[in-house]
PDB file of N, CA and C in Angstrom:
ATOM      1  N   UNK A   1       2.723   2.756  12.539  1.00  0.00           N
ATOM      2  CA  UNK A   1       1.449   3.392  12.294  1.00  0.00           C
ATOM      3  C   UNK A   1       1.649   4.900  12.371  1.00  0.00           C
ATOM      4  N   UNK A   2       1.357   5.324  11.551  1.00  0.00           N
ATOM      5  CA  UNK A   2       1.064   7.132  11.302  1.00  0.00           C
ATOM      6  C   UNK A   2       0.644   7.388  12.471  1.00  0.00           C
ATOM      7  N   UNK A   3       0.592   8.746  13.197  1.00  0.00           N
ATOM      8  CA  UNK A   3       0.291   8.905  14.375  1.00  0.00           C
ATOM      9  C   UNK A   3      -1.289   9.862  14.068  1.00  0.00           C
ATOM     10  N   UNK A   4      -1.462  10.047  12.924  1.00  0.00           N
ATOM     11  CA  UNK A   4      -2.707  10.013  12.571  1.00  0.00           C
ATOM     12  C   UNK A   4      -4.130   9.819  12.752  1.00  0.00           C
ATOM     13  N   UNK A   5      -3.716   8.062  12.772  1.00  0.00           N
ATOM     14  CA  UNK A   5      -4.483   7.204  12.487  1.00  0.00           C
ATOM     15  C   UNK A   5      -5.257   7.073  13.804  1.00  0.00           C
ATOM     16  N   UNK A   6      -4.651   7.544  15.138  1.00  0.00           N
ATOM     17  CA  UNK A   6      -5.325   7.603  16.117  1.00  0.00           C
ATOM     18  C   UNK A   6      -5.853   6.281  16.474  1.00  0.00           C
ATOM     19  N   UNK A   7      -5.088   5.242  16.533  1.00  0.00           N
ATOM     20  CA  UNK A   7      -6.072   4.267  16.351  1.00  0.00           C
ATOM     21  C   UNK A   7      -5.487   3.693  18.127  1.00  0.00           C
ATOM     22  N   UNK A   8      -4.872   4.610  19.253  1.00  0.00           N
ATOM     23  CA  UNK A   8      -4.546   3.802  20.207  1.00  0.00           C
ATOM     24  C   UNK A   8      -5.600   4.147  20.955  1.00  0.00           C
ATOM     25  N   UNK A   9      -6.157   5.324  21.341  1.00  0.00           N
ATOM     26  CA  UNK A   9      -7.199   5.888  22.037  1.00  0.00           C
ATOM     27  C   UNK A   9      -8.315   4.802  22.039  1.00  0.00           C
ATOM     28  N   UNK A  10      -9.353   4.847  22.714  1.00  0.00           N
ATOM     29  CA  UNK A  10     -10.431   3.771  22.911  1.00  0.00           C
ATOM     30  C   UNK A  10     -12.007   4.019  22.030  1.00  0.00           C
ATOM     31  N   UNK A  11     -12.066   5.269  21.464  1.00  0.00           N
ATOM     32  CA  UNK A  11     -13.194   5.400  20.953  1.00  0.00           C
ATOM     33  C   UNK A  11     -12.746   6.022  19.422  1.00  0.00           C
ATOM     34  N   UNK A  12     -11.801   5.892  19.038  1.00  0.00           N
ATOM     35  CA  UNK A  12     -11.372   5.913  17.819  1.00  0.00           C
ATOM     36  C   UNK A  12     -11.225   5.205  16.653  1.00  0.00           C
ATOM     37  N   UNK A  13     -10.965   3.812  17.172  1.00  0.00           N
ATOM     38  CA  UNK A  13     -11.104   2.838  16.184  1.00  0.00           C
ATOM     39  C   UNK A  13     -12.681   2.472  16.116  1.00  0.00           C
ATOM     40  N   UNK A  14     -13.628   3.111  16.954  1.00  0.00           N
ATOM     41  CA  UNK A  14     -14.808   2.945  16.576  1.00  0.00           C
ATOM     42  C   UNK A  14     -15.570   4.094  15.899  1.00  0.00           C
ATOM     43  N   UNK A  15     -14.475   5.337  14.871  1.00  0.00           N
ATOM     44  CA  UNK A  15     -14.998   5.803  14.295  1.00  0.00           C
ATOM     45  C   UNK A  15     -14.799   5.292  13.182  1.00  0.00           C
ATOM     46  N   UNK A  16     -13.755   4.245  12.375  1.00  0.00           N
ATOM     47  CA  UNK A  16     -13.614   3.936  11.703  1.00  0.00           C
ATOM     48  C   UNK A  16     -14.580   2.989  11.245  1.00  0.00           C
ATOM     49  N   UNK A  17     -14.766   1.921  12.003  1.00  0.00           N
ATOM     50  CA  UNK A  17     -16.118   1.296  12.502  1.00  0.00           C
ATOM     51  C   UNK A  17     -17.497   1.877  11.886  1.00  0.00           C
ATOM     52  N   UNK A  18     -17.569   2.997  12.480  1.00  0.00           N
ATOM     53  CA  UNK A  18     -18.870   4.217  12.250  1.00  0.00           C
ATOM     54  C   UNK A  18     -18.871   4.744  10.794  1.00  0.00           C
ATOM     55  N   UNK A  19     -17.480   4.799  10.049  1.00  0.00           N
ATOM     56  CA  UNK A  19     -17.462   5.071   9.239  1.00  0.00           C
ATOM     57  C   UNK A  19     -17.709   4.137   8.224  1.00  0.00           C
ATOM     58  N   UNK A  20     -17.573   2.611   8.521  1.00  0.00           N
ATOM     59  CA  UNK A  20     -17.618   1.626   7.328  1.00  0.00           C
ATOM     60  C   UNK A  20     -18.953   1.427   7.538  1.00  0.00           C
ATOM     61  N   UNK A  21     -19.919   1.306   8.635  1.00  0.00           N
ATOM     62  CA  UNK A  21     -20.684   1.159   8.731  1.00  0.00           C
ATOM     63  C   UNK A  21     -22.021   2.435   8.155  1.00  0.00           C
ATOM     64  N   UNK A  22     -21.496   3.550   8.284  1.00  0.00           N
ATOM     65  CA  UNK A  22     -22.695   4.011   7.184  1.00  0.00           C
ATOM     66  C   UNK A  22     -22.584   3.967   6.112  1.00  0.00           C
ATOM     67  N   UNK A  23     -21.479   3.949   5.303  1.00  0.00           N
ATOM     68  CA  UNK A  23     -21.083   3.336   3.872  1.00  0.00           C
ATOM     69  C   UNK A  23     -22.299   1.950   3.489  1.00  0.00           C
ATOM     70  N   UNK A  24     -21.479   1.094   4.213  1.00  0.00           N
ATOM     71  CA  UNK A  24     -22.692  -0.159   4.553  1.00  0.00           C
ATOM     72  C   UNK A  24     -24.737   0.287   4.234  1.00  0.00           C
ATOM     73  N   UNK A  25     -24.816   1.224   5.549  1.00  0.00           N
ATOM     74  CA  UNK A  25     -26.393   1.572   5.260  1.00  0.00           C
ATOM     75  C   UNK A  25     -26.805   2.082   3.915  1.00  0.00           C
ATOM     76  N   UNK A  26     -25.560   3.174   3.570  1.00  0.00           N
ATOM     77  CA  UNK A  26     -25.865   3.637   2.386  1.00  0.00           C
ATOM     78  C   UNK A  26     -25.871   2.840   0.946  1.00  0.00           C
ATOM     79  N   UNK A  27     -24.833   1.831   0.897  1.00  0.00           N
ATOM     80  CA  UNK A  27     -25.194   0.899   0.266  1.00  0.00           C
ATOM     81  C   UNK A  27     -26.531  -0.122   0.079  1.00  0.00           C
ATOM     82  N   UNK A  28     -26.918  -0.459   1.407  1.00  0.00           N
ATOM     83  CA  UNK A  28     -28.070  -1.110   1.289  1.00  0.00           C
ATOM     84  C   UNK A  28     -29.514  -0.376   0.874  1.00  0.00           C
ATOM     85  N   UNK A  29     -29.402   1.123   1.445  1.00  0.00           N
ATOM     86  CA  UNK A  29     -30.337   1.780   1.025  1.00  0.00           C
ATOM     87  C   UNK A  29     -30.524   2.407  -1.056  1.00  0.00           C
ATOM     88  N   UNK A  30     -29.150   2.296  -1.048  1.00  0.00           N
ATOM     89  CA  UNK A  30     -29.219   2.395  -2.381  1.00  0.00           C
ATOM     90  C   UNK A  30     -29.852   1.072  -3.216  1.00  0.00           C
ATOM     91  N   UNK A  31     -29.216  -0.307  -3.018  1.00  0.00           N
ATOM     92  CA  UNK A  31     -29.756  -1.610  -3.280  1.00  0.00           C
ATOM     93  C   UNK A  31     -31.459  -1.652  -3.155  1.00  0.00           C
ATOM     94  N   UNK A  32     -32.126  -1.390  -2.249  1.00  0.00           N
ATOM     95  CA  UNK A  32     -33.245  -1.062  -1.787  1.00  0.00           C
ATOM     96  C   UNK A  32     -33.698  -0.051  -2.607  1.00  0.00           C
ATOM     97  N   UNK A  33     -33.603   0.837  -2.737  1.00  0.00           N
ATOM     98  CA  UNK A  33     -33.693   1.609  -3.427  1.00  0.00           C
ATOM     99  C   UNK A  33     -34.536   1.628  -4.736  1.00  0.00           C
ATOM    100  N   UNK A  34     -33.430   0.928  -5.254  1.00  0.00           N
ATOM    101  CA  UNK A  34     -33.138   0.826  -6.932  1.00  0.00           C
ATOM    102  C   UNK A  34     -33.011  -0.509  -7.256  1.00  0.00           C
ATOM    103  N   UNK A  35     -33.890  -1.412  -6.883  1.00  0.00           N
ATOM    104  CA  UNK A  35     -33.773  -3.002  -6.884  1.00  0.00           C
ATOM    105  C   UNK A  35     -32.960  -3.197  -8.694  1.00  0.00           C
ATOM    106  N   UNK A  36     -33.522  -3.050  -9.252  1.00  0.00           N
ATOM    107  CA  UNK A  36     -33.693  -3.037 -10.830  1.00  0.00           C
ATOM    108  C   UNK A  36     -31.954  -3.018 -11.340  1.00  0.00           C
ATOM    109  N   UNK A  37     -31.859  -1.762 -10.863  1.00  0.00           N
ATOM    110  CA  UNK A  37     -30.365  -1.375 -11.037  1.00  0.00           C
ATOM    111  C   UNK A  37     -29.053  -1.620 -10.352  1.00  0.00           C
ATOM    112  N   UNK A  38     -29.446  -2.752  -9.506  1.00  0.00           N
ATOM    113  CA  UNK A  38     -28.651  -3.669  -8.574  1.00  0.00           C
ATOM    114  C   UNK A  38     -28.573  -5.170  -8.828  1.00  0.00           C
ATOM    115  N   UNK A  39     -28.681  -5.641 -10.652  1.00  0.00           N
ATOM    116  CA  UNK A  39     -28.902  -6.685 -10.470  1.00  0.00           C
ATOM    117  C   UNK A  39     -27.308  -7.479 -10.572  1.00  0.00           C
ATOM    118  N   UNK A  40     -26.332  -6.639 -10.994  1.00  0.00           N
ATOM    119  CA  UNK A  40     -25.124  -6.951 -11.659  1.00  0.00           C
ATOM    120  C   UNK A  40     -24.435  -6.972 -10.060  1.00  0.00           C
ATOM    121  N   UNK A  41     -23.771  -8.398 -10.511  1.00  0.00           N
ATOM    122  CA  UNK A  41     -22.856  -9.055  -9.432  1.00  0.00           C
ATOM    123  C   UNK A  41     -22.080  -8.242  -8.852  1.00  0.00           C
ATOM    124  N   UNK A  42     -20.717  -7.159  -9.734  1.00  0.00           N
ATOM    125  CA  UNK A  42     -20.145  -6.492  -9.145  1.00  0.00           C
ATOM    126  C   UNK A  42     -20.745  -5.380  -8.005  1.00  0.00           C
ATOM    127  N   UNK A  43     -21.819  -4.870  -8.163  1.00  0.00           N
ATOM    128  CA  UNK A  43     -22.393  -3.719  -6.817  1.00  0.00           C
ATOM    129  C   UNK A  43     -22.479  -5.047  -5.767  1.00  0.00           C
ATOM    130  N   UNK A  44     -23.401  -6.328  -5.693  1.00  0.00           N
ATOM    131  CA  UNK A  44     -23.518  -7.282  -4.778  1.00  0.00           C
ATOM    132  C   UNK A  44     -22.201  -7.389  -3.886  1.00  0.00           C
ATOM    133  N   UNK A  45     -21.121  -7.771  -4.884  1.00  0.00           N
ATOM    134  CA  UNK A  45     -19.452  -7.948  -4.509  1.00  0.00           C
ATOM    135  C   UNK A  45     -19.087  -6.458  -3.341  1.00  0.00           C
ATOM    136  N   UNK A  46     -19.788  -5.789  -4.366  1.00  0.00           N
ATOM    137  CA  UNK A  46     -18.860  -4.224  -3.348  1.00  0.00           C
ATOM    138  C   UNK A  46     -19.646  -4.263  -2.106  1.00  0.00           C
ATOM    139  N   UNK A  47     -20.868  -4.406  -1.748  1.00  0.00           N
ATOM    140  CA  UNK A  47     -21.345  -4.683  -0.788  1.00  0.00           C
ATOM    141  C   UNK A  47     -21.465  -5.393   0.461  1.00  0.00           C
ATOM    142  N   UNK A  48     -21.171  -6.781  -0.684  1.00  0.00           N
ATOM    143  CA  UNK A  48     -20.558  -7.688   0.638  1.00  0.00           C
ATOM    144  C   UNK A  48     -19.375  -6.898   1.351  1.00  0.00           C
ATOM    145  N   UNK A  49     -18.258  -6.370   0.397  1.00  0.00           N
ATOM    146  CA  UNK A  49     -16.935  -6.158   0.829  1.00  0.00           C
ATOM    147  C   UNK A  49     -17.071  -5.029   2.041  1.00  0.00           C
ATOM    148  N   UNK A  50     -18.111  -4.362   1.945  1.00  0.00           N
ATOM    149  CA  UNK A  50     -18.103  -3.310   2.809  1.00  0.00           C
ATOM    150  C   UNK A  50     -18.539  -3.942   3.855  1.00  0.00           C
ATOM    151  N   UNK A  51     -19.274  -4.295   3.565  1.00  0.00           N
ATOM    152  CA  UNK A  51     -20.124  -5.428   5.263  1.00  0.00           C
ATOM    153  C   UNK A  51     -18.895  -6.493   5.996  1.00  0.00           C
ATOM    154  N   UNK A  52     -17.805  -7.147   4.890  1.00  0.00           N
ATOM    155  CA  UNK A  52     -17.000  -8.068   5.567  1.00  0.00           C
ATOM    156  C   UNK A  52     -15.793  -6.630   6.313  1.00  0.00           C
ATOM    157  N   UNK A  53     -15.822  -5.312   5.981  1.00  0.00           N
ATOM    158  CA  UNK A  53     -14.930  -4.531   6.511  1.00  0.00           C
ATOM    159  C   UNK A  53     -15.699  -3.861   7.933  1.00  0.00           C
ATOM    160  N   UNK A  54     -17.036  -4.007   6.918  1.00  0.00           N
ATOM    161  CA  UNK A  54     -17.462  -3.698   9.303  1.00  0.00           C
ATOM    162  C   UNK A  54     -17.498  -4.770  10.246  1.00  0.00           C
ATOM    163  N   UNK A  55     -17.636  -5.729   9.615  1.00  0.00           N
ATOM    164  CA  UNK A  55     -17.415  -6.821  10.393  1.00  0.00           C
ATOM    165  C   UNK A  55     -15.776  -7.277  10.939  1.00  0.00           C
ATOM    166  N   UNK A  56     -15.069  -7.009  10.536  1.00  0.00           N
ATOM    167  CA  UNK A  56     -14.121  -6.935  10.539  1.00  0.00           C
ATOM    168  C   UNK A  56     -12.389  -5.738  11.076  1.00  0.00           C
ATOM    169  N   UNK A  57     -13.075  -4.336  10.778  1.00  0.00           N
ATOM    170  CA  UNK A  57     -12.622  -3.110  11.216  1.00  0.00           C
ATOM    171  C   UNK A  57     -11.920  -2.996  12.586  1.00  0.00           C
ATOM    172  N   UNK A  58     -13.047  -3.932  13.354  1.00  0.00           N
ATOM    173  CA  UNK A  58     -12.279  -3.368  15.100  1.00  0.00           C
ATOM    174  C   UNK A  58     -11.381  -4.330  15.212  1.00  0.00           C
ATOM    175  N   UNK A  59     -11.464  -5.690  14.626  1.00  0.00           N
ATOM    176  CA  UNK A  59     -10.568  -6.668  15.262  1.00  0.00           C
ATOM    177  C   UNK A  59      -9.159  -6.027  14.713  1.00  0.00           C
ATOM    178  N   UNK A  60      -9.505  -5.687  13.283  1.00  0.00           N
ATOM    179  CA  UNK A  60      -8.256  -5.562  12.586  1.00  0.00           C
ATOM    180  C   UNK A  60      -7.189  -4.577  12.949  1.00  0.00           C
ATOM    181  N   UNK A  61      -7.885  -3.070  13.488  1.00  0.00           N
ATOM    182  CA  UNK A  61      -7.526  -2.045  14.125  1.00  0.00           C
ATOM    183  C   UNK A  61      -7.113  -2.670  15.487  1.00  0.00           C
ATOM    184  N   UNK A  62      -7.135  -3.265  16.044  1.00  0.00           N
ATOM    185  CA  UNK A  62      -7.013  -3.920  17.309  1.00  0.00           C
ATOM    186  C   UNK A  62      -5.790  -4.532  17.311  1.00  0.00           C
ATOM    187  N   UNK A  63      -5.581  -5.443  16.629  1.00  0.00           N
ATOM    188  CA  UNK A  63      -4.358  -5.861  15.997  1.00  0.00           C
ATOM    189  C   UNK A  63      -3.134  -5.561  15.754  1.00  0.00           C
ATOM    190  N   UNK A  64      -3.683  -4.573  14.856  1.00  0.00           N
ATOM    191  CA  UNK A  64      -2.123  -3.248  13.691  1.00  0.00           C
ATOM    192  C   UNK A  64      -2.053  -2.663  15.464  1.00  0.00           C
ATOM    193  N   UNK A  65      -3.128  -2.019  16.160  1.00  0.00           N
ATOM    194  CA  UNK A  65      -2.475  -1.454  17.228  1.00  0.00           C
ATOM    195  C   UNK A  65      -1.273  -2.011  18.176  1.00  0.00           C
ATOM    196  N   UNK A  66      -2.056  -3.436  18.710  1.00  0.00           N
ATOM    197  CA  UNK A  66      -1.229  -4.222  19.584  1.00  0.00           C
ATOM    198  C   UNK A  66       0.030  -4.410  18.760  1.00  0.00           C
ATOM    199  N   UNK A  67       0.144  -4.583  17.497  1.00  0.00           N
ATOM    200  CA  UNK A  67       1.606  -5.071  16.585  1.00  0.00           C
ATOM    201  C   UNK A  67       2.173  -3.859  16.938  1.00  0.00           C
ATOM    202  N   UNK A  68       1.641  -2.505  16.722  1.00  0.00           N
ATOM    203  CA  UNK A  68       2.484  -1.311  16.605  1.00  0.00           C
ATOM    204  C   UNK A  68       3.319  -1.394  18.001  1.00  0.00           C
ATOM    205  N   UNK A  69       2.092  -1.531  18.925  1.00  0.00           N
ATOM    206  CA  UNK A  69       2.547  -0.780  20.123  1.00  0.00           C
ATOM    207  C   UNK A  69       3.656  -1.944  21.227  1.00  0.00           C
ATOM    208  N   UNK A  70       3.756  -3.191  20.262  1.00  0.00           N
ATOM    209  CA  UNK A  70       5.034  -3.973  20.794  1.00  0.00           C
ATOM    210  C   UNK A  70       5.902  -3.965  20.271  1.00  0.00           C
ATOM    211  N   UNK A  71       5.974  -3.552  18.999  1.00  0.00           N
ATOM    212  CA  UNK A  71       7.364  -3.958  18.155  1.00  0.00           C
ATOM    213  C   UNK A  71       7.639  -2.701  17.330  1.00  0.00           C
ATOM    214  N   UNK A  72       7.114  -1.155  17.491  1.00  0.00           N
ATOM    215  CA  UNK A  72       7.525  -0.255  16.592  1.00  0.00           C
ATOM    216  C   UNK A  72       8.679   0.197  15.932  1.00  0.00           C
ATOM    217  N   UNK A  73       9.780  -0.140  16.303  1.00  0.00           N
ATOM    218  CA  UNK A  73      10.983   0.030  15.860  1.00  0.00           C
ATOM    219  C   UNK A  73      11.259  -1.358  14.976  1.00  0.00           C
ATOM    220  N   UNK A  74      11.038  -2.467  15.293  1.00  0.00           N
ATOM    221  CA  UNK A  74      11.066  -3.562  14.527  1.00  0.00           C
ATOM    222  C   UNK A  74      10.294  -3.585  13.267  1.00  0.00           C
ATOM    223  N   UNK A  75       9.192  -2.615  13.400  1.00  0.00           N
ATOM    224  CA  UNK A  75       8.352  -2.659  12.051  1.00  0.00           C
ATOM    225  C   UNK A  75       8.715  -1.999  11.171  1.00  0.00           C
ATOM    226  N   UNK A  76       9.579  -0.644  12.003  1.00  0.00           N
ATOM    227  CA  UNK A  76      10.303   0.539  10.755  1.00  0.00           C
ATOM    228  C   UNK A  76      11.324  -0.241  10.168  1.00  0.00           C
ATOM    229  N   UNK A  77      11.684  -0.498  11.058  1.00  0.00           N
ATOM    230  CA  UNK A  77      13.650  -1.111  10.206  1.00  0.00           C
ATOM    231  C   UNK A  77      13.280  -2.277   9.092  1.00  0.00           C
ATOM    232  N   UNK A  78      12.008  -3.062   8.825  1.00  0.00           N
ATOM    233  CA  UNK A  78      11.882  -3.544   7.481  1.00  0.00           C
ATOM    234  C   UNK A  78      10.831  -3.239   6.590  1.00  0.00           C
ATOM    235  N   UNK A  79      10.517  -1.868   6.807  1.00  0.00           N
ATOM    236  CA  UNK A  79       9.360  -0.646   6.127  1.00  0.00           C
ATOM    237  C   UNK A  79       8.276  -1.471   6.360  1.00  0.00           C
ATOM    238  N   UNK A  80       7.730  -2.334   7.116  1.00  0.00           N
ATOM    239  CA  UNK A  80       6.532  -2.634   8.000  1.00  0.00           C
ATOM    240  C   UNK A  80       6.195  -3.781   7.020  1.00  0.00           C
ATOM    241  N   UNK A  81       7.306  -4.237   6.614  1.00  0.00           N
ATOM    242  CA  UNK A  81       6.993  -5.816   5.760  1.00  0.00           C
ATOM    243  C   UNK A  81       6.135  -6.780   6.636  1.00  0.00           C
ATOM    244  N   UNK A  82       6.444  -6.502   7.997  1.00  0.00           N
ATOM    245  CA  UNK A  82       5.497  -7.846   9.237  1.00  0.00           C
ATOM    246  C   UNK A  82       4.177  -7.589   8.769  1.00  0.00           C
ATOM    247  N   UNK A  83       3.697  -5.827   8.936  1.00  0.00           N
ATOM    248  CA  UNK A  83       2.416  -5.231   9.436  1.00  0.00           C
ATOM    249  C   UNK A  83       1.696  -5.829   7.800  1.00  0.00           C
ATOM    250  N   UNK A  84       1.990  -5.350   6.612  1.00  0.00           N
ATOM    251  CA  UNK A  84       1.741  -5.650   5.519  1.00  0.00           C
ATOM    252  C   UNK A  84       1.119  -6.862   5.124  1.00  0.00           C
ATOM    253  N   UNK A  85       2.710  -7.966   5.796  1.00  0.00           N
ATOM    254  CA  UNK A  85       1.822  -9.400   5.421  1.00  0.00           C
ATOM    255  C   UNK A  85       1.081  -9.850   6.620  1.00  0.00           C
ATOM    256  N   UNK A  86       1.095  -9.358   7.418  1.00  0.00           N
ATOM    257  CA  UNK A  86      -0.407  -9.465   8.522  1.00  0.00           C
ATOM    258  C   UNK A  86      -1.629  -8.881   7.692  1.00  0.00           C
ATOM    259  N   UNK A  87      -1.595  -7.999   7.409  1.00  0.00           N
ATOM    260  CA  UNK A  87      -3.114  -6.947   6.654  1.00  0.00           C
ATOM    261  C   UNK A  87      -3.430  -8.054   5.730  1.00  0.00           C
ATOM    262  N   UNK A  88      -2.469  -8.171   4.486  1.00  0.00           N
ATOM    263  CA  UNK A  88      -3.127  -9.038   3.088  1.00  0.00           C
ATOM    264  C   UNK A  88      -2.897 -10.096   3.922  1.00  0.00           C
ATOM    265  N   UNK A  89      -2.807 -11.078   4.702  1.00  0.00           N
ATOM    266  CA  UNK A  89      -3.431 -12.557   4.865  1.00  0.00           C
ATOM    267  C   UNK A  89      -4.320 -12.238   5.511  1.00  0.00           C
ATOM    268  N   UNK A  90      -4.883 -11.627   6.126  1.00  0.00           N
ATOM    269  CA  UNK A  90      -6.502 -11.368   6.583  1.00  0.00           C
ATOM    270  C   UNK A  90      -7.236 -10.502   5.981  1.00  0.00           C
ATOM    271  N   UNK A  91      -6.901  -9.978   5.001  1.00  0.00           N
ATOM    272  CA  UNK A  91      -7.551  -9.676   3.744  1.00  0.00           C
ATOM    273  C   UNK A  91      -7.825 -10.577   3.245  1.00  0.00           C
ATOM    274  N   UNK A  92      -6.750 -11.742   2.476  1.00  0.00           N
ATOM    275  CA  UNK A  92      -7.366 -12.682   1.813  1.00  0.00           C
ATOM    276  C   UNK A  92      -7.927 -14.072   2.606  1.00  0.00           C
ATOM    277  N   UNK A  93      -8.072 -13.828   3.987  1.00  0.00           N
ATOM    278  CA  UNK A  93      -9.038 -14.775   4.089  1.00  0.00           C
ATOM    279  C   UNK A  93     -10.819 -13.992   4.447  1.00  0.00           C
ATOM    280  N   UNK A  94     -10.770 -12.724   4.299  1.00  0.00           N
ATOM    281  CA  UNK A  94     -11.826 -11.961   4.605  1.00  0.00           C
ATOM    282  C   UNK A  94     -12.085 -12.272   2.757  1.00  0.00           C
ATOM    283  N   UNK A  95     -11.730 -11.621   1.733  1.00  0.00           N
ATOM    284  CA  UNK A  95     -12.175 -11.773   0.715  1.00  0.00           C
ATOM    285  C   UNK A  95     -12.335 -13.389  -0.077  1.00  0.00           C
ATOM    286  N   UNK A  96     -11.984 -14.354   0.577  1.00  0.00           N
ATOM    287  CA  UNK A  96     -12.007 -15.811  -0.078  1.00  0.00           C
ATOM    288  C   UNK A  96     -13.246 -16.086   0.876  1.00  0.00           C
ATOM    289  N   UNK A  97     -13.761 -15.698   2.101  1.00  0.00           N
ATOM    290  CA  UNK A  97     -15.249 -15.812   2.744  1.00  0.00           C
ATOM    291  C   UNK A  97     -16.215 -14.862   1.848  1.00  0.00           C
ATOM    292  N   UNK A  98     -16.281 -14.122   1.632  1.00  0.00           N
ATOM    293  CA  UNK A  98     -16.791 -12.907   0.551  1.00  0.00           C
ATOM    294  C   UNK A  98     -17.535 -13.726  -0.428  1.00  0.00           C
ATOM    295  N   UNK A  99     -16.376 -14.737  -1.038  1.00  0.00           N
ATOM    296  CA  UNK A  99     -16.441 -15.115  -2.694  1.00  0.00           C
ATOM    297  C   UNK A  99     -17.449 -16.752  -2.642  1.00  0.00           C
ATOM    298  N   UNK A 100     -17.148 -16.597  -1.469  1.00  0.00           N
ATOM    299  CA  UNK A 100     -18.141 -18.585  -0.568  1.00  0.00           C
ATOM    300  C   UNK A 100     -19.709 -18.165  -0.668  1.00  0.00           C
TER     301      UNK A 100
END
């Protein structure tokens, strides 16, 4: 993990959180909004997706952390092939609930 990402600290991964989550409001307020111009599936789709990422954000950050912070040298030496196929299989079971 980038040292960036700040994601070991305790109130950090709940800005990310904070961050999917007004995306989220702003989405719904737009939907609300503009009923009319929200009838097409794809905005519905992007919406859900944002809602299954706040729902989802802390566990996931929670996770990549605990992976980082046991095995960091193990994750560099195969360019983080573990961390990767951890992310997309809980991606695709977050987006195959999405599509239900």
């Amino acid at each position: 993990m980038l040292p960036d990402a700040k994601i070991y600290e305790p109130d950090n991964p709940l800005r990310y959180v904070e961050f999917w989550q007004n995306r989220l409001e702003e989405h719904n307020a737009d939907m609300t909004r503009s009923p009319n111009l929200v009838s097409g599936e794809g905005t519905v789709k992007k919406r859900d997706r944002v809602r299954d990422i706040v729902h989802d954000a802390d566990k996931l950050l929670a996770f990549v952390a605990d992976m980082n912070s046991l095995n960091p040298s193990l994750l560099e030496d195969n360019n983080f092939a573990q961390l990767k196929t951890a992310i997309n299989e809980r991606l695709a079971v977050v987006l195959s609930q999405a599509n239900e």
